[in-house]
PDB file of N, CA and C in Angstrom:
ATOM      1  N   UNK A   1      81.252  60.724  18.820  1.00  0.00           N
ATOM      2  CA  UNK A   1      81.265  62.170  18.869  1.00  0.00           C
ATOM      3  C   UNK A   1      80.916  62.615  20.289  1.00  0.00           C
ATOM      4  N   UNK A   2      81.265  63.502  20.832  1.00  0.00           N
ATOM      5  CA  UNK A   2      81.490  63.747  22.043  1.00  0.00           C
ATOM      6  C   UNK A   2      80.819  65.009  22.193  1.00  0.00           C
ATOM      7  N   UNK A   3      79.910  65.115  23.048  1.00  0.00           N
ATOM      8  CA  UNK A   3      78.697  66.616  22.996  1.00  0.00           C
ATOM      9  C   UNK A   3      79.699  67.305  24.271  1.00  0.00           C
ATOM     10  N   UNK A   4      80.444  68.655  23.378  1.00  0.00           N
ATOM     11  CA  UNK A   4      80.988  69.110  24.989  1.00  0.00           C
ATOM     12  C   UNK A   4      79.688  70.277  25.411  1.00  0.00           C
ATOM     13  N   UNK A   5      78.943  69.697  25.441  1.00  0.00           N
ATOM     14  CA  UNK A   5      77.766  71.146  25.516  1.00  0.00           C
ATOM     15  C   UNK A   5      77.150  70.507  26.899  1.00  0.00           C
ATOM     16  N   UNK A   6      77.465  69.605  27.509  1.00  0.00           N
ATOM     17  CA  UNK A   6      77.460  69.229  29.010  1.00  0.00           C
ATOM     18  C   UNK A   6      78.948  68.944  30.109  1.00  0.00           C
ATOM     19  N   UNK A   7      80.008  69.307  29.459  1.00  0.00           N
ATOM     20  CA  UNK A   7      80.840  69.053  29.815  1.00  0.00           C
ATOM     21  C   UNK A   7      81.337  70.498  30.877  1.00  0.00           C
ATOM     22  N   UNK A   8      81.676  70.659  31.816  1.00  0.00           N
ATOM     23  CA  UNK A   8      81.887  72.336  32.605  1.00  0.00           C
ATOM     24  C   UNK A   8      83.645  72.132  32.855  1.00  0.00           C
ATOM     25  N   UNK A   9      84.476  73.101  32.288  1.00  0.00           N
ATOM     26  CA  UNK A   9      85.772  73.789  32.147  1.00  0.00           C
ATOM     27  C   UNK A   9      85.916  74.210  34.062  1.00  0.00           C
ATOM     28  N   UNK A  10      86.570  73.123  34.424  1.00  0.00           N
ATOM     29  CA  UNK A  10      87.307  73.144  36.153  1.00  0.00           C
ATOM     30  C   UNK A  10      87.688  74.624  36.596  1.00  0.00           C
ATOM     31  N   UNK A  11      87.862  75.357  35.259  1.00  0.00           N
ATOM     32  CA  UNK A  11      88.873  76.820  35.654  1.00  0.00           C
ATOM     33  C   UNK A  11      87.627  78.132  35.761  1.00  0.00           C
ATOM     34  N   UNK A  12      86.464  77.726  35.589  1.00  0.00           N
ATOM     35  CA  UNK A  12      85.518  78.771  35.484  1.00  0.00           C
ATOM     36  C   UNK A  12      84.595  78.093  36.399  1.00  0.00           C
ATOM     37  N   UNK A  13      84.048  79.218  36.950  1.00  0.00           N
ATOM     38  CA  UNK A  13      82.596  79.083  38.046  1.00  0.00           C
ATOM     39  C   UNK A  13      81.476  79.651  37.756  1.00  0.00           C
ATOM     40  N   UNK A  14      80.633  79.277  37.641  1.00  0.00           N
ATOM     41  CA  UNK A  14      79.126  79.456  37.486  1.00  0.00           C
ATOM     42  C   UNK A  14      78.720  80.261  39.129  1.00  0.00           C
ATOM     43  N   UNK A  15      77.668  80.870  38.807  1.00  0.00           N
ATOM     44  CA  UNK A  15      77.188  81.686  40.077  1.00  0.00           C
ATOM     45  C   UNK A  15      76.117  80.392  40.595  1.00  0.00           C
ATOM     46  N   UNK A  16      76.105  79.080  40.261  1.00  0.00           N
ATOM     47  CA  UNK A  16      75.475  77.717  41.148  1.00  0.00           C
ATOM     48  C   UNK A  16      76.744  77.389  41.495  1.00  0.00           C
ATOM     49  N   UNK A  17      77.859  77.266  41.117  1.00  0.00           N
ATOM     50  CA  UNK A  17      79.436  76.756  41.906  1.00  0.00           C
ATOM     51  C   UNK A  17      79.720  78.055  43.345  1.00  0.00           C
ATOM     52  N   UNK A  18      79.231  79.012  43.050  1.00  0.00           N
ATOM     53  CA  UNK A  18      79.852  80.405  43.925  1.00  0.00           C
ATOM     54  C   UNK A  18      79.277  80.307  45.288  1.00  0.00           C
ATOM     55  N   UNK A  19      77.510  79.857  45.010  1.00  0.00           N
ATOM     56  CA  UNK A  19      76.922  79.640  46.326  1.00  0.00           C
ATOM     57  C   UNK A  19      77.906  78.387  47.479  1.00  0.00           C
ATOM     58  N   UNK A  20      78.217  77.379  46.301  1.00  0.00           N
ATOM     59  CA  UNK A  20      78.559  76.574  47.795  1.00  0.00           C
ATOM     60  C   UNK A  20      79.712  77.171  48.172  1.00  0.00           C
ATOM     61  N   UNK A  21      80.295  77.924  47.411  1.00  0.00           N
ATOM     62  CA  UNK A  21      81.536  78.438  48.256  1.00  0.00           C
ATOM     63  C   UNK A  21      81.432  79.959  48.278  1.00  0.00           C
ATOM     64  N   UNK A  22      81.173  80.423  49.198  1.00  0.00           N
ATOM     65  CA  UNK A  22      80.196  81.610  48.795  1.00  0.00           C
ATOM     66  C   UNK A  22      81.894  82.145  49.777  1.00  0.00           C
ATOM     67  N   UNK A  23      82.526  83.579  48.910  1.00  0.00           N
ATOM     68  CA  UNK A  23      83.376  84.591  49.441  1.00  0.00           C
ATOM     69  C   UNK A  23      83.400  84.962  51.090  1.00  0.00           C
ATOM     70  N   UNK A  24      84.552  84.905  51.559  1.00  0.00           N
ATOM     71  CA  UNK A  24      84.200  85.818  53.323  1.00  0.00           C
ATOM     72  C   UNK A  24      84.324  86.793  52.898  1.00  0.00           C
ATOM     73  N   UNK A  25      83.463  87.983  53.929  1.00  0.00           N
ATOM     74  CA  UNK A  25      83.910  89.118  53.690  1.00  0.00           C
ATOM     75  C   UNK A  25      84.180  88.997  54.789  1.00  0.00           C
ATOM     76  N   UNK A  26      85.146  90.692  54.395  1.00  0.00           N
ATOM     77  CA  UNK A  26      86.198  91.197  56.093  1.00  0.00           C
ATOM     78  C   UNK A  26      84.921  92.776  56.245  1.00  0.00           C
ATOM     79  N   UNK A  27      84.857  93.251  57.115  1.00  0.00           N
ATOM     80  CA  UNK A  27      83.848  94.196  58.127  1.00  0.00           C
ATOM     81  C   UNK A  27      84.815  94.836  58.867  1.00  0.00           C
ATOM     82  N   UNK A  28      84.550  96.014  58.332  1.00  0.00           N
ATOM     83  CA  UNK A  28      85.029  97.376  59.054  1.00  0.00           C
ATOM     84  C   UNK A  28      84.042  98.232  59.345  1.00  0.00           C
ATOM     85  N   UNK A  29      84.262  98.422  60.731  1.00  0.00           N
ATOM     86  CA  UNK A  29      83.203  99.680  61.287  1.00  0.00           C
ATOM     87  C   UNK A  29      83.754 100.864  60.664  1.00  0.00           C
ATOM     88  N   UNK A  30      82.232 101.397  60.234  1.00  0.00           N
ATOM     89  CA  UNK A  30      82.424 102.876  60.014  1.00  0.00           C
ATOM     90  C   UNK A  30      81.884 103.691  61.170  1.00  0.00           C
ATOM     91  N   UNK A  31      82.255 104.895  60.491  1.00  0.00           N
ATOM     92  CA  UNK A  31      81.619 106.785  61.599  1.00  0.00           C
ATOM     93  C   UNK A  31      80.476 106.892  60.996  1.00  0.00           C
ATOM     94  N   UNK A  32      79.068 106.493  61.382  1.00  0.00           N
ATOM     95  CA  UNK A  32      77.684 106.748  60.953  1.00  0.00           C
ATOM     96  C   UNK A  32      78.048 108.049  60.020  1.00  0.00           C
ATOM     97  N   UNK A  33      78.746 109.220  60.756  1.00  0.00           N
ATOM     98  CA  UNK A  33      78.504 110.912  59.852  1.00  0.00           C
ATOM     99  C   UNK A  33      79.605 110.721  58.506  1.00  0.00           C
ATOM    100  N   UNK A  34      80.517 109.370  58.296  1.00  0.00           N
ATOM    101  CA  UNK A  34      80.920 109.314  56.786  1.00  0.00           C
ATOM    102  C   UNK A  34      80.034 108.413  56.012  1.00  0.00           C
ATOM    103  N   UNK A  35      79.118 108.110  56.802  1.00  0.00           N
ATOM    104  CA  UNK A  35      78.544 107.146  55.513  1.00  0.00           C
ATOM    105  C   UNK A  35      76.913 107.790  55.373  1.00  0.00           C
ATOM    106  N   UNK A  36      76.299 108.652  56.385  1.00  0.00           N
ATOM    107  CA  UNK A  36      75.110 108.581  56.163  1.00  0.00           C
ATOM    108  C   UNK A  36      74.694 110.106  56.343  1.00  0.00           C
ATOM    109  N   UNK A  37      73.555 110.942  56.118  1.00  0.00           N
ATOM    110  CA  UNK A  37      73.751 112.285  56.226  1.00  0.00           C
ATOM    111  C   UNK A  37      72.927 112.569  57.330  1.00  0.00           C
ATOM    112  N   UNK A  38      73.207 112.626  58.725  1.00  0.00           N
ATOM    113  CA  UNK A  38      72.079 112.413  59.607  1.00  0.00           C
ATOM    114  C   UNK A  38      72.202 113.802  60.627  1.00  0.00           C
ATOM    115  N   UNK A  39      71.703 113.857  61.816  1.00  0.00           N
ATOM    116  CA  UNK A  39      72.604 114.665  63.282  1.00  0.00           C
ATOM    117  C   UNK A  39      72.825 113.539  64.138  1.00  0.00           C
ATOM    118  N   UNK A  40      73.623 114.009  65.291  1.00  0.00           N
ATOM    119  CA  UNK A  40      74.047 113.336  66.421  1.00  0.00           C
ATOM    120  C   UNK A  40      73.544 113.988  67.340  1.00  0.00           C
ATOM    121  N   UNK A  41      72.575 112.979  67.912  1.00  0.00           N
ATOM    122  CA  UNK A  41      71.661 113.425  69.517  1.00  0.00           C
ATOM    123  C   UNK A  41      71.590 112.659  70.340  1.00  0.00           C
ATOM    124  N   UNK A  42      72.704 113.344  71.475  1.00  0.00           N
ATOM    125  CA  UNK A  42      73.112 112.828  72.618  1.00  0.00           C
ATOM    126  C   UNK A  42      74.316 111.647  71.931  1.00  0.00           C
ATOM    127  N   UNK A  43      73.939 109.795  72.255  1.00  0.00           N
ATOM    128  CA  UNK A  43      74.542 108.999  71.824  1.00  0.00           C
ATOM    129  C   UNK A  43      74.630 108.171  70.363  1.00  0.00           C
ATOM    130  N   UNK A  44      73.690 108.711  70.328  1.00  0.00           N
ATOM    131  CA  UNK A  44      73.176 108.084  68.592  1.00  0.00           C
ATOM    132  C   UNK A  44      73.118 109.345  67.377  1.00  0.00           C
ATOM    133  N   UNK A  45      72.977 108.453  66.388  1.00  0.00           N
ATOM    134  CA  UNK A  45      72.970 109.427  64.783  1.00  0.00           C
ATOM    135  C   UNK A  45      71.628 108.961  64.571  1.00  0.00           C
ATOM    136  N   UNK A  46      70.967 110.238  64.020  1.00  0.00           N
ATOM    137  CA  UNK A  46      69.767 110.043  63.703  1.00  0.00           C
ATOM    138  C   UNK A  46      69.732 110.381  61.931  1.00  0.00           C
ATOM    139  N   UNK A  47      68.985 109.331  61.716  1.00  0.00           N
ATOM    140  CA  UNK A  47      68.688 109.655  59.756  1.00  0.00           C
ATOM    141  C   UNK A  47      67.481 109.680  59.348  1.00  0.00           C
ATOM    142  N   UNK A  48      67.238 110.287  58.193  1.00  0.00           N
ATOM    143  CA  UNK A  48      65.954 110.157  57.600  1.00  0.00           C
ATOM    144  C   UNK A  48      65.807 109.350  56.712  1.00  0.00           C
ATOM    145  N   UNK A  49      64.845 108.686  56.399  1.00  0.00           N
ATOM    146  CA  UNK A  49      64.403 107.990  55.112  1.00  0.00           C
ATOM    147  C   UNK A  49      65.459 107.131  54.313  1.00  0.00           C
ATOM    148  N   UNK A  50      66.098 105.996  55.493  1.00  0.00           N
ATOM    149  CA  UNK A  50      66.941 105.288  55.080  1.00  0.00           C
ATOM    150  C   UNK A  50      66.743 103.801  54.642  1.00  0.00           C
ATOM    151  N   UNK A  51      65.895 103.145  53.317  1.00  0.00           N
ATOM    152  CA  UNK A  51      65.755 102.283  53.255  1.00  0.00           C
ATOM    153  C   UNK A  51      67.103 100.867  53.273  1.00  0.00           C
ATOM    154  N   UNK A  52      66.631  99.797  53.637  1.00  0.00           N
ATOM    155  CA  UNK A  52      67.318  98.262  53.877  1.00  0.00           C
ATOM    156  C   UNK A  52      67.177  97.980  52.092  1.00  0.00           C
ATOM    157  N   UNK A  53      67.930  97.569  51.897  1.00  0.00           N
ATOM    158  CA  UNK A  53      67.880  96.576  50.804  1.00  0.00           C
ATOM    159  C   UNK A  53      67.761  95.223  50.989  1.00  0.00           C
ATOM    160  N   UNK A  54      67.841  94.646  52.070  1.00  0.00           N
ATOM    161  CA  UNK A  54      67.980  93.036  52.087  1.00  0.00           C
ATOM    162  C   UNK A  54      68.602  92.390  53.268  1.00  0.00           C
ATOM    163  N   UNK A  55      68.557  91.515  53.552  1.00  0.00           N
ATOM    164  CA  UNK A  55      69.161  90.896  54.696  1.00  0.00           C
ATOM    165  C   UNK A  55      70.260  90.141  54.100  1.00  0.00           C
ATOM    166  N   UNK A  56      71.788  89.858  55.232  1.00  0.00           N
ATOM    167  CA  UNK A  56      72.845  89.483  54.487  1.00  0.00           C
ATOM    168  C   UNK A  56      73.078  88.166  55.355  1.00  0.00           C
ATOM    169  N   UNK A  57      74.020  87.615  54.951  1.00  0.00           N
ATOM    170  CA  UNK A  57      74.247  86.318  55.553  1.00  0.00           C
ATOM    171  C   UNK A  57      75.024  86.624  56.747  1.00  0.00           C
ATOM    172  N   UNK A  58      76.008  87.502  56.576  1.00  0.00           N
ATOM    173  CA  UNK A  58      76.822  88.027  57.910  1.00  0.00           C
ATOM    174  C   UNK A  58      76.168  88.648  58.852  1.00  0.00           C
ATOM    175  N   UNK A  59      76.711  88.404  60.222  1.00  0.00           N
ATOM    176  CA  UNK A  59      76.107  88.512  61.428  1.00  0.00           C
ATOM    177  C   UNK A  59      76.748  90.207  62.152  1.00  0.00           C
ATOM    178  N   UNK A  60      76.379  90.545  62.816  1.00  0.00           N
ATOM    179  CA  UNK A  60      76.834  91.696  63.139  1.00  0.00           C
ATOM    180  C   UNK A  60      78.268  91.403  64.138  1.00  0.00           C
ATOM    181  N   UNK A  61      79.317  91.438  63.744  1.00  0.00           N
ATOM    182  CA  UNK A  61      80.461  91.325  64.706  1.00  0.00           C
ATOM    183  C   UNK A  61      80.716  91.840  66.158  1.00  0.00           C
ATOM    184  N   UNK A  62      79.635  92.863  66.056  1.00  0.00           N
ATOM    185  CA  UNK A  62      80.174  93.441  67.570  1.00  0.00           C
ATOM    186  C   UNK A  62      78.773  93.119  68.833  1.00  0.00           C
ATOM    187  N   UNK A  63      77.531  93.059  67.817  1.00  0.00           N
ATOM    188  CA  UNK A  63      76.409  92.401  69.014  1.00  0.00           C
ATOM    189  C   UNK A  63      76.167  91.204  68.761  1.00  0.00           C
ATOM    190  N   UNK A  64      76.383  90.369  67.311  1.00  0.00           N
ATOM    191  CA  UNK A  64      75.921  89.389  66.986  1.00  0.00           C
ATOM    192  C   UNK A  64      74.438  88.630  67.589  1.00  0.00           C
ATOM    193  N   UNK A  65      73.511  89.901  67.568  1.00  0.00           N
ATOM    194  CA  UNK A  65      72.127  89.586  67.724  1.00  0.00           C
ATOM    195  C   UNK A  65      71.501  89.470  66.446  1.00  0.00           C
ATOM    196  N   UNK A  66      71.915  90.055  65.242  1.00  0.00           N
ATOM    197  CA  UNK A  66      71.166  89.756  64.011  1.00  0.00           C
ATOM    198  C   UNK A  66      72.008  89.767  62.699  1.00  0.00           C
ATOM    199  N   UNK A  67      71.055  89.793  61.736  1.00  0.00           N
ATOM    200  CA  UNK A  67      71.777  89.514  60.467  1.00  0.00           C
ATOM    201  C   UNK A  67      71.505  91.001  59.862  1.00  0.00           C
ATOM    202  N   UNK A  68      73.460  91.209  59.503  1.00  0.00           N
ATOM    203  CA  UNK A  68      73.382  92.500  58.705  1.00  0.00           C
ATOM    204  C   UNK A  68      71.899  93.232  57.450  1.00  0.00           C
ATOM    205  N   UNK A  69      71.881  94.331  57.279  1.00  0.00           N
ATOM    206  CA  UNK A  69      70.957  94.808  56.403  1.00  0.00           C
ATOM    207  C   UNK A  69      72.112  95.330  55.226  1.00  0.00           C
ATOM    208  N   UNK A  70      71.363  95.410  53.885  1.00  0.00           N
ATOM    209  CA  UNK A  70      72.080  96.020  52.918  1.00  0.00           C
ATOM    210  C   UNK A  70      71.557  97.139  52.773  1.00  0.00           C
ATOM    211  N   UNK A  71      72.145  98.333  53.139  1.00  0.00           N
ATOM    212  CA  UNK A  71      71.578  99.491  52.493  1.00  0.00           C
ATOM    213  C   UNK A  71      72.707 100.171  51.036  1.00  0.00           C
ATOM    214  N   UNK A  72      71.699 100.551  50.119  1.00  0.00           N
ATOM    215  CA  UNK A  72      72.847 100.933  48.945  1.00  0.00           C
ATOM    216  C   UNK A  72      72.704 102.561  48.893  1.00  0.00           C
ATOM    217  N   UNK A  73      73.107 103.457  48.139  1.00  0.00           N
ATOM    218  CA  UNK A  73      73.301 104.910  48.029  1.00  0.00           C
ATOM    219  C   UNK A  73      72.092 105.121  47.718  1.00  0.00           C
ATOM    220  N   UNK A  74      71.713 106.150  48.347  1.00  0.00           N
ATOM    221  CA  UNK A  74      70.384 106.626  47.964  1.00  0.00           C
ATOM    222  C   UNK A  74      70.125 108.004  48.801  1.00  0.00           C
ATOM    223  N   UNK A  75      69.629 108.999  48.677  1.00  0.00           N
ATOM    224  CA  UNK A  75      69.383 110.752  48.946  1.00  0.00           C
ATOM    225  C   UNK A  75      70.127 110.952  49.880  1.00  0.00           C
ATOM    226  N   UNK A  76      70.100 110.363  51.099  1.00  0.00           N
ATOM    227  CA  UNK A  76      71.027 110.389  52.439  1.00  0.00           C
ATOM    228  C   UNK A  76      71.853 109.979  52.533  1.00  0.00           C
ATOM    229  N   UNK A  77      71.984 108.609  51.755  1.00  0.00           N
ATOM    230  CA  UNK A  77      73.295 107.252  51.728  1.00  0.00           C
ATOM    231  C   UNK A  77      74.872 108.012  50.896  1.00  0.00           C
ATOM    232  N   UNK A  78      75.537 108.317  51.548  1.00  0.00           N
ATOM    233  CA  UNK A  78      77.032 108.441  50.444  1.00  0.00           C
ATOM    234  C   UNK A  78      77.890 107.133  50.113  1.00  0.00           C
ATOM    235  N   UNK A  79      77.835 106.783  51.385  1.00  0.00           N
ATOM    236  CA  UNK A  79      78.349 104.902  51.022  1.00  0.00           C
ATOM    237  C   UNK A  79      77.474 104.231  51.457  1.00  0.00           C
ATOM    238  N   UNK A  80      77.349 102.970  50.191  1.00  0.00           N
ATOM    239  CA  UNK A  80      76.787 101.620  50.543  1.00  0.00           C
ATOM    240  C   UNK A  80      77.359 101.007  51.348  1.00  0.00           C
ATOM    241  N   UNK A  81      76.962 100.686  52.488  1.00  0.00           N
ATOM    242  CA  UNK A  81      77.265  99.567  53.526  1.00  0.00           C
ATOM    243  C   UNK A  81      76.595  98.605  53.954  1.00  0.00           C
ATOM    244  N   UNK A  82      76.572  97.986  54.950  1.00  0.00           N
ATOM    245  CA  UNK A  82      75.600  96.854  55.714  1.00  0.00           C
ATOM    246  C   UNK A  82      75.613  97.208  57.493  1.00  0.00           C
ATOM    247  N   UNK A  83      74.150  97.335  58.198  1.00  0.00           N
ATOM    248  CA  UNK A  83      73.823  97.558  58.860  1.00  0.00           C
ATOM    249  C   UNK A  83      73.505  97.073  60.076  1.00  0.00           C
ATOM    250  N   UNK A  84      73.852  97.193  61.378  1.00  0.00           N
ATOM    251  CA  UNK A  84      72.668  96.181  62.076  1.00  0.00           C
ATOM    252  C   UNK A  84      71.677  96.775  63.009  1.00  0.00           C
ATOM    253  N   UNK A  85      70.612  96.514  62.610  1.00  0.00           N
ATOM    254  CA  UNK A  85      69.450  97.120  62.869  1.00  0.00           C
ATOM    255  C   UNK A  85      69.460  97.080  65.106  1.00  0.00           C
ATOM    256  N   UNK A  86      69.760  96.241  65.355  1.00  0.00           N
ATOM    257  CA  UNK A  86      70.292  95.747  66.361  1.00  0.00           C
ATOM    258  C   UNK A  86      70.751  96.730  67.764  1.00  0.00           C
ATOM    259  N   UNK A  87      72.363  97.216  67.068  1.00  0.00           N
ATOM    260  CA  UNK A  87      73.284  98.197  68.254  1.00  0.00           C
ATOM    261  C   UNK A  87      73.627  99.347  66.819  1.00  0.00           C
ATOM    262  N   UNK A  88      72.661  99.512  65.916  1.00  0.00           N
ATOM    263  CA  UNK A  88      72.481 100.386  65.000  1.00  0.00           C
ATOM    264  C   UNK A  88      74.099 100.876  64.352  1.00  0.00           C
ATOM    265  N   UNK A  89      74.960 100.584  64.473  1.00  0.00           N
ATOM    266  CA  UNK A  89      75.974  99.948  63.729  1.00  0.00           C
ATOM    267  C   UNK A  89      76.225 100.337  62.326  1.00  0.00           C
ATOM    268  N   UNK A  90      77.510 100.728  61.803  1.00  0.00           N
ATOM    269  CA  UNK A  90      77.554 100.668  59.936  1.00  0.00           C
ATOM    270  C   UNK A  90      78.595  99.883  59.872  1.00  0.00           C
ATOM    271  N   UNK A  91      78.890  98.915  59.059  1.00  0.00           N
ATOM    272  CA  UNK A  91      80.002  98.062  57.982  1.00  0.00           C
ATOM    273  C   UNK A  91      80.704  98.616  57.002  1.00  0.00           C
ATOM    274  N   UNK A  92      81.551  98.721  56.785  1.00  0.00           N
ATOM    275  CA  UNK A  92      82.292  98.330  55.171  1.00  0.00           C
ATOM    276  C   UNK A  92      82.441  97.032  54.828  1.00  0.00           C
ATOM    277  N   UNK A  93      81.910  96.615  53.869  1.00  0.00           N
ATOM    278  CA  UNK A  93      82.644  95.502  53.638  1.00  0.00           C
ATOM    279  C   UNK A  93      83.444  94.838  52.749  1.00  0.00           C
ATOM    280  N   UNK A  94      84.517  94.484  52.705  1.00  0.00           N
ATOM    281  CA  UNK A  94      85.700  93.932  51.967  1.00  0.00           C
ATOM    282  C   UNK A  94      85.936  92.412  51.245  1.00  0.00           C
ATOM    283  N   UNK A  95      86.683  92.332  50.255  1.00  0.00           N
ATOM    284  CA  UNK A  95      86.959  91.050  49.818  1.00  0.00           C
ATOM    285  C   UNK A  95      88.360  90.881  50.512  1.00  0.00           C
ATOM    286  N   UNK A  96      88.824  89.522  50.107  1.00  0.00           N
ATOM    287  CA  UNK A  96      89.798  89.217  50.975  1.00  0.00           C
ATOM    288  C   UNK A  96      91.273  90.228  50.438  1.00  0.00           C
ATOM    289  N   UNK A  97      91.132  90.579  49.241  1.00  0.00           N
ATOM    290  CA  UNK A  97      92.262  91.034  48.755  1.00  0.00           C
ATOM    291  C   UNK A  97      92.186  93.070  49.357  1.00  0.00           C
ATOM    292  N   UNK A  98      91.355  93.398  49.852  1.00  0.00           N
ATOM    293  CA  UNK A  98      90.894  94.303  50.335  1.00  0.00           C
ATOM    294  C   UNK A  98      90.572  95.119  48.957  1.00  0.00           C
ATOM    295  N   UNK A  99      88.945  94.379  47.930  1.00  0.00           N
ATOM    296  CA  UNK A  99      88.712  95.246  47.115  1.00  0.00           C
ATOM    297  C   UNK A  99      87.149  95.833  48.216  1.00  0.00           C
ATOM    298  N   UNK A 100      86.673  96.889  47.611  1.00  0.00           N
ATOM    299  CA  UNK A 100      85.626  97.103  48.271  1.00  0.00           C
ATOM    300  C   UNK A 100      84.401  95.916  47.887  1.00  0.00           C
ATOM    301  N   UNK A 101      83.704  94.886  49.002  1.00  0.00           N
ATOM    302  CA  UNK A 101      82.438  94.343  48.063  1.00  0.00           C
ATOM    303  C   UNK A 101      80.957  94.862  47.726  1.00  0.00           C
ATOM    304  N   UNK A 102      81.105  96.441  47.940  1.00  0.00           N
ATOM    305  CA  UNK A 102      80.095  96.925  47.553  1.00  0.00           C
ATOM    306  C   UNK A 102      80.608  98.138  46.902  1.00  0.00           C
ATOM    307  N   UNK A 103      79.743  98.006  45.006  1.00  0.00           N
ATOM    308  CA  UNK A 103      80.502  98.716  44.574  1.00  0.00           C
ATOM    309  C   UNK A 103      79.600 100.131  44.903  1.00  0.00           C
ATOM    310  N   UNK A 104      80.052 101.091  44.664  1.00  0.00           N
ATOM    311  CA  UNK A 104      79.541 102.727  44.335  1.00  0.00           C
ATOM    312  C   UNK A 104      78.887 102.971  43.852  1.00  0.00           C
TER     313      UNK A 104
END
C-alpha cells in the first residue's frame, strides 16, 4: 500500500518550492504626487506620516545603494509601492506578465 500523503504532485508549488525560485519583478518609476499625498519644495516631495512596511529583496535600480522599502496604502498612500529610502525614489512593481505585484 502506498501512503501518497508524502508524495508532492510536480504541477503544484508550495510557498517552500516559491522561495528557491522566488518571481522577478519588473520596476517602474513613479511621479511621487501619483502615488503619495505630499507638496513639492524646491527638488523634492515632502510627506507626512509615511510608514515602511518591510525591506524587499530588490535593490533600488537607479542608485543601487539600498534595499527597496514596502510601503502599502495608508492616510497619505494612494498606491502601494516600494521605496528607496536612499535617492528617495517610488516603484511600481510588476510581474512578468505585467500583472500589478502589489495588490490595492
Amino acid at each position: 500500500m502506498m501512503n501518497h500523503m508524502n508524495q508532492t504532485d510536480p504541477r503544484t508549488t508550495t510557498p517552500a518550492d516559491q522561495r528557491f525560485h522566488p518571481s522577478a519583478l519588473y520596476l517602474v518609476q513613479l511621479d511621487p504626487q501619483s502615488v503619495v499625498d505630499g507638496v513639492r519644495y524646491d527638488d523634492t516631495y515632502l510627506a507626512d506620516e509615511i510608514r515602511t512596511c518591510g525591506t524587499m529583496r530588490e535593490t533600488c535600480p537607479v542608485c543601487g545603494d539600498g534595499h527597496l522599502q514596502l510601503v502599502l496604502r495608508q492616510k497619505n498612500v494612494r498606491i502601494p509601492h516600494l521605496f528607496c529610502l536612499e535617492c528617495t525614489r517610488c516603484f511600481g512593481a510588476f510581474l512578468e506578465d505585467g500583472t500589478p505585484a502589489l495588490i490595492e
